[in-house]
Protein backbone atom coordinates (compact mmCIF):
# COMPACT_ATOMS: atom_id res chain seq x y z
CA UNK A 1 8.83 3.31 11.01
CA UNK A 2 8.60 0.79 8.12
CA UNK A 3 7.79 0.24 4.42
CA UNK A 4 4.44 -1.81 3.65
CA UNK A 5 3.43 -2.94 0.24
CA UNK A 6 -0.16 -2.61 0.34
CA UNK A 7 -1.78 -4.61 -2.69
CA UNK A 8 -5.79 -5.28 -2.98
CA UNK A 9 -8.07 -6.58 -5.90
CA UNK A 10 -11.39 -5.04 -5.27
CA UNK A 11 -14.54 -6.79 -6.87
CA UNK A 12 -16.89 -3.74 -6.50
CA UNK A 13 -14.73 -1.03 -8.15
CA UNK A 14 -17.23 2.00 -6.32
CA UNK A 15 -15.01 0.71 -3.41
CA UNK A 16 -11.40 2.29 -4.44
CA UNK A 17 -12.12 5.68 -2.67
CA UNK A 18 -12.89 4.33 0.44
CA UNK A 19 -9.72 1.54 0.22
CA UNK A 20 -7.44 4.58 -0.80
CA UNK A 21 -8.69 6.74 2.13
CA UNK A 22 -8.48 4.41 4.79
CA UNK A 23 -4.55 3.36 3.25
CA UNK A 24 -3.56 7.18 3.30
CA UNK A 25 -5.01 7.60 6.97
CA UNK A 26 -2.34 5.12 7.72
CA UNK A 27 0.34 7.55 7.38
CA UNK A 28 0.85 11.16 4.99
CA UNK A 29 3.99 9.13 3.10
CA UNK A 30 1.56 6.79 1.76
CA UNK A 31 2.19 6.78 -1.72
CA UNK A 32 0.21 4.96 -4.26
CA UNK A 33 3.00 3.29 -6.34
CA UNK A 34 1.05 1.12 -8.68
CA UNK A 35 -2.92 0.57 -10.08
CA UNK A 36 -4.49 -1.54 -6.90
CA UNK A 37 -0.58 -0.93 -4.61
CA UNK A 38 0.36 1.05 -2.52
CA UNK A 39 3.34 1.49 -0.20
CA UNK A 40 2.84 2.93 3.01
CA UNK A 41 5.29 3.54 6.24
CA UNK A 42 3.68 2.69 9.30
CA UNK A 43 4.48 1.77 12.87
CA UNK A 44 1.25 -0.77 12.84
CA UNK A 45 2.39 -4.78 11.84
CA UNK A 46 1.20 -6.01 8.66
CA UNK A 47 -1.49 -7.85 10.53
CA UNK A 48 -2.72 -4.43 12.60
CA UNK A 49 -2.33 -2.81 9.06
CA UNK A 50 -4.69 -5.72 7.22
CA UNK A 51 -7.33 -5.22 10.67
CA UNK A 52 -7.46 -1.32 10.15
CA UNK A 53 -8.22 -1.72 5.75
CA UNK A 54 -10.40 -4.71 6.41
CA UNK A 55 -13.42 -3.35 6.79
CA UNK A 56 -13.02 -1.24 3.90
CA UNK A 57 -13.20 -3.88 1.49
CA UNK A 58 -15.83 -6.41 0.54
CA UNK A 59 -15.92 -10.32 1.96
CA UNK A 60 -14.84 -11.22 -1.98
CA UNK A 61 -12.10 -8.29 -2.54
CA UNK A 62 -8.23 -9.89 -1.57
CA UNK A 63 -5.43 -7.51 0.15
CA UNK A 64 -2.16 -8.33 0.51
CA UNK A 65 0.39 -6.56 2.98
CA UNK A 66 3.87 -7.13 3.85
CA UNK A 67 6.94 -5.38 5.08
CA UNK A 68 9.43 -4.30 2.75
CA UNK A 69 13.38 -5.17 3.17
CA UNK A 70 15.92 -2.68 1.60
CA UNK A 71 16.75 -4.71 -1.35
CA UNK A 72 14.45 -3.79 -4.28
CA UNK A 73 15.07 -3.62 -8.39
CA UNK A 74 12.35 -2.11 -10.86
CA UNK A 75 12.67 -1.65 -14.38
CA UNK A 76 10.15 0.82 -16.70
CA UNK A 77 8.97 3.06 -13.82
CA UNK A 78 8.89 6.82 -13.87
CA UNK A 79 12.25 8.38 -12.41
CA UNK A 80 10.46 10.20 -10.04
CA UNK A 81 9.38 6.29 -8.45
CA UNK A 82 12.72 5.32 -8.26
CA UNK A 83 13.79 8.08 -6.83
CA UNK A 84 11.09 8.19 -4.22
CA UNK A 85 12.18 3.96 -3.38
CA UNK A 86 15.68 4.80 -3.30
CA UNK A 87 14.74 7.67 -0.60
CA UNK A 88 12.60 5.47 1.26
CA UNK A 89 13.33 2.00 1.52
């Protein structure tokens, strides 16, 4: 399986249950890391992942997916985050 940074911008905000459902359908490990991101493991491409959360959104709202490498560096978030990315990716 691999690591997907999920990232949207929604311009009707009474969308973000229906974005967040659909993104933790994708797998139970879905995690939602940041306001508007997510990372998510999946067996899907990032293209298969965008079709599947695409018509969840609006035509105005923007997501962004990509795969995630194992190098990574944060600074200021909770232990408990790095933790989880240094388990995970």
């Amino acid at each position: 399986m691999n690591e997907f940074l999920i990232a949207y911008d929604l311009t009707n905000r009474n969308n973000y249950t229906d974005i967040c459902g659909a993104i933790s359908g994708l797998d139970t490990n879905s995690w939602p890391f940041l306001h508007s991101t997510w990372i998510a493991h999946s067996d899907l491409s990032a293209e298969e992942i965008t079709a599947c959360l695409r018509p969840h959104i609006c035509k105005q709202d923007k997501l962004f997916v990509v795969q995630l490498a194992g190098d990574w560096s944060c600074v200021g978030l909770p232990k408990f985050s790095a933790d989880w990315l240094q388990a995970n990716l």
